[in-house]
C-alpha atoms as a PDB file:
ATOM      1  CA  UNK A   1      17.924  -9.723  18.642  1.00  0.00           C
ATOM      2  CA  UNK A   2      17.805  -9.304  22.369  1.00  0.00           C
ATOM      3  CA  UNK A   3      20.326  -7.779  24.866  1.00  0.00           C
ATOM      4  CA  UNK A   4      22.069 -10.067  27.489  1.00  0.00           C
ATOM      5  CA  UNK A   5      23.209  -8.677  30.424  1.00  0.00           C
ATOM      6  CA  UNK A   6      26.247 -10.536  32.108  1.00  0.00           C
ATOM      7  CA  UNK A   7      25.348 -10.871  35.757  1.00  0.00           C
ATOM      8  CA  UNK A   8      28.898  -8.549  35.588  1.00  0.00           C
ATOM      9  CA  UNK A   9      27.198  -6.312  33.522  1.00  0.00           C
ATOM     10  CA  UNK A  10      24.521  -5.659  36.410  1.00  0.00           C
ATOM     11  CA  UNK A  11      26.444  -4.972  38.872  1.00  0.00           C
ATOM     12  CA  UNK A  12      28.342  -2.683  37.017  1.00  0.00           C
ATOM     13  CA  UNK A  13      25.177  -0.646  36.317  1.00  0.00           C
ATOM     14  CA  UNK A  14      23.987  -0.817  39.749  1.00  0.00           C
ATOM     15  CA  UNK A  15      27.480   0.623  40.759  1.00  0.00           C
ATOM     16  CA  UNK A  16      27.166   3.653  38.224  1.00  0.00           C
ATOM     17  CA  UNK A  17      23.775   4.253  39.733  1.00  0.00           C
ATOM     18  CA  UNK A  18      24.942   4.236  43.233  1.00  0.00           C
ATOM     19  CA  UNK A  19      27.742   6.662  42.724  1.00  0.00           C
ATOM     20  CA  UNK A  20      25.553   9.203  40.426  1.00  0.00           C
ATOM     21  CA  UNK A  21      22.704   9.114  42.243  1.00  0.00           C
ATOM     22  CA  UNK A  22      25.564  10.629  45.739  1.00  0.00           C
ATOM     23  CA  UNK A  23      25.076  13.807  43.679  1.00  0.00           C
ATOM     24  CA  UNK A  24      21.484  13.381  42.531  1.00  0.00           C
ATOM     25  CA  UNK A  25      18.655  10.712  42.450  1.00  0.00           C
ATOM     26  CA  UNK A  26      17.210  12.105  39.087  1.00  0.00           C
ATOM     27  CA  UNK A  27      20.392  12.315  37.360  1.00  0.00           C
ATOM     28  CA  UNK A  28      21.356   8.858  38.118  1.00  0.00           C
ATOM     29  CA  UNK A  29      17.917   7.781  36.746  1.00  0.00           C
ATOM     30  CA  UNK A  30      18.149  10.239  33.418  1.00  0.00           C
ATOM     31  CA  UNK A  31      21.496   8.667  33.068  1.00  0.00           C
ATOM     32  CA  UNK A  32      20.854   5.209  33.016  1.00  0.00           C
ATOM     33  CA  UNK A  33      17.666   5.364  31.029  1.00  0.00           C
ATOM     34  CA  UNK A  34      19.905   6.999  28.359  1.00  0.00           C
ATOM     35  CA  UNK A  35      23.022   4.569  28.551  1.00  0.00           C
ATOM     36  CA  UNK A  36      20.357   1.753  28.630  1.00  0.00           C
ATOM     37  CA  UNK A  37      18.498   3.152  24.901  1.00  0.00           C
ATOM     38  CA  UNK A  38      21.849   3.302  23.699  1.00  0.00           C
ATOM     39  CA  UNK A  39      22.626  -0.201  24.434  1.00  0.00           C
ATOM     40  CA  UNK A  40      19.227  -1.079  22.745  1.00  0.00           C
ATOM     41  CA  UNK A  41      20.545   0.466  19.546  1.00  0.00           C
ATOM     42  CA  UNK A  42      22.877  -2.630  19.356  1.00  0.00           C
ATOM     43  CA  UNK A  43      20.109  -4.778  18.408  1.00  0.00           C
ATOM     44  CA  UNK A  44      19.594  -2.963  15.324  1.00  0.00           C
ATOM     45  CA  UNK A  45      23.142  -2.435  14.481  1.00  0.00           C
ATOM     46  CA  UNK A  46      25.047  -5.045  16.888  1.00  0.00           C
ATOM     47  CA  UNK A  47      28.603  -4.227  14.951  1.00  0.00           C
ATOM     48  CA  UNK A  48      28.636  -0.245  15.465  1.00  0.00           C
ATOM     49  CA  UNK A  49      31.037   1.266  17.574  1.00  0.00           C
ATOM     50  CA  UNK A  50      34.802   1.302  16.887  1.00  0.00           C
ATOM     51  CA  UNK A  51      36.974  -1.913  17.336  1.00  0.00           C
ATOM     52  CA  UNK A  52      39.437  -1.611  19.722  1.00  0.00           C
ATOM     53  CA  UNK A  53      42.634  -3.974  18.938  1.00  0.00           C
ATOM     54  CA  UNK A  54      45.244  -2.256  21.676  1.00  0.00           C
ATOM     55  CA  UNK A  55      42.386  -4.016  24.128  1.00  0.00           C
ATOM     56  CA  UNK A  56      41.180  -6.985  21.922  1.00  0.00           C
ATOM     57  CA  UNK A  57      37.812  -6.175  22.152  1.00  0.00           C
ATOM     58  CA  UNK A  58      35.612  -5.088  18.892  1.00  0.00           C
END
C-alpha cells in the first residue's frame, strides 16, 4: 500500500511547517519527520485510529 497525499493534504503540511518552524527551524523539521512515520504506519494497518461518527469520518 502506498500513501496519497491530496494536493490539500500538502498544503496543509507546508502550513504546519511554516508556523513551527516561527519558533524553530529544527523543531518544525523533527516534527514533521515524526507526523510523516506516523502516517506511514497506515500502510501497515490502514483501519487504526478511532472512527469518528459526530464528524463522519472513520
Amino acid at each position: 500500500m502506498r500513501i496519497k497525499y491530496t494536493e490539500q493534504a500538502r498544503e496543509d503540511l507546508d502550513k504546519i511547517a511554516d508556523y513551527i518552524s516561527q519558533d524553530s527551524i529544527q523543531k518544525a523539521i523533527d516534527y514533521l519527520y515524526k507526523l510523516k512515520n506516523r502516517i506511514k504506519l497506515l500502510t501497515l494497518s490502514p483501519y487504526m485510529g478511532l472512527e469518528c461518527k459526530t464528524k463522519g469520518l472513520k
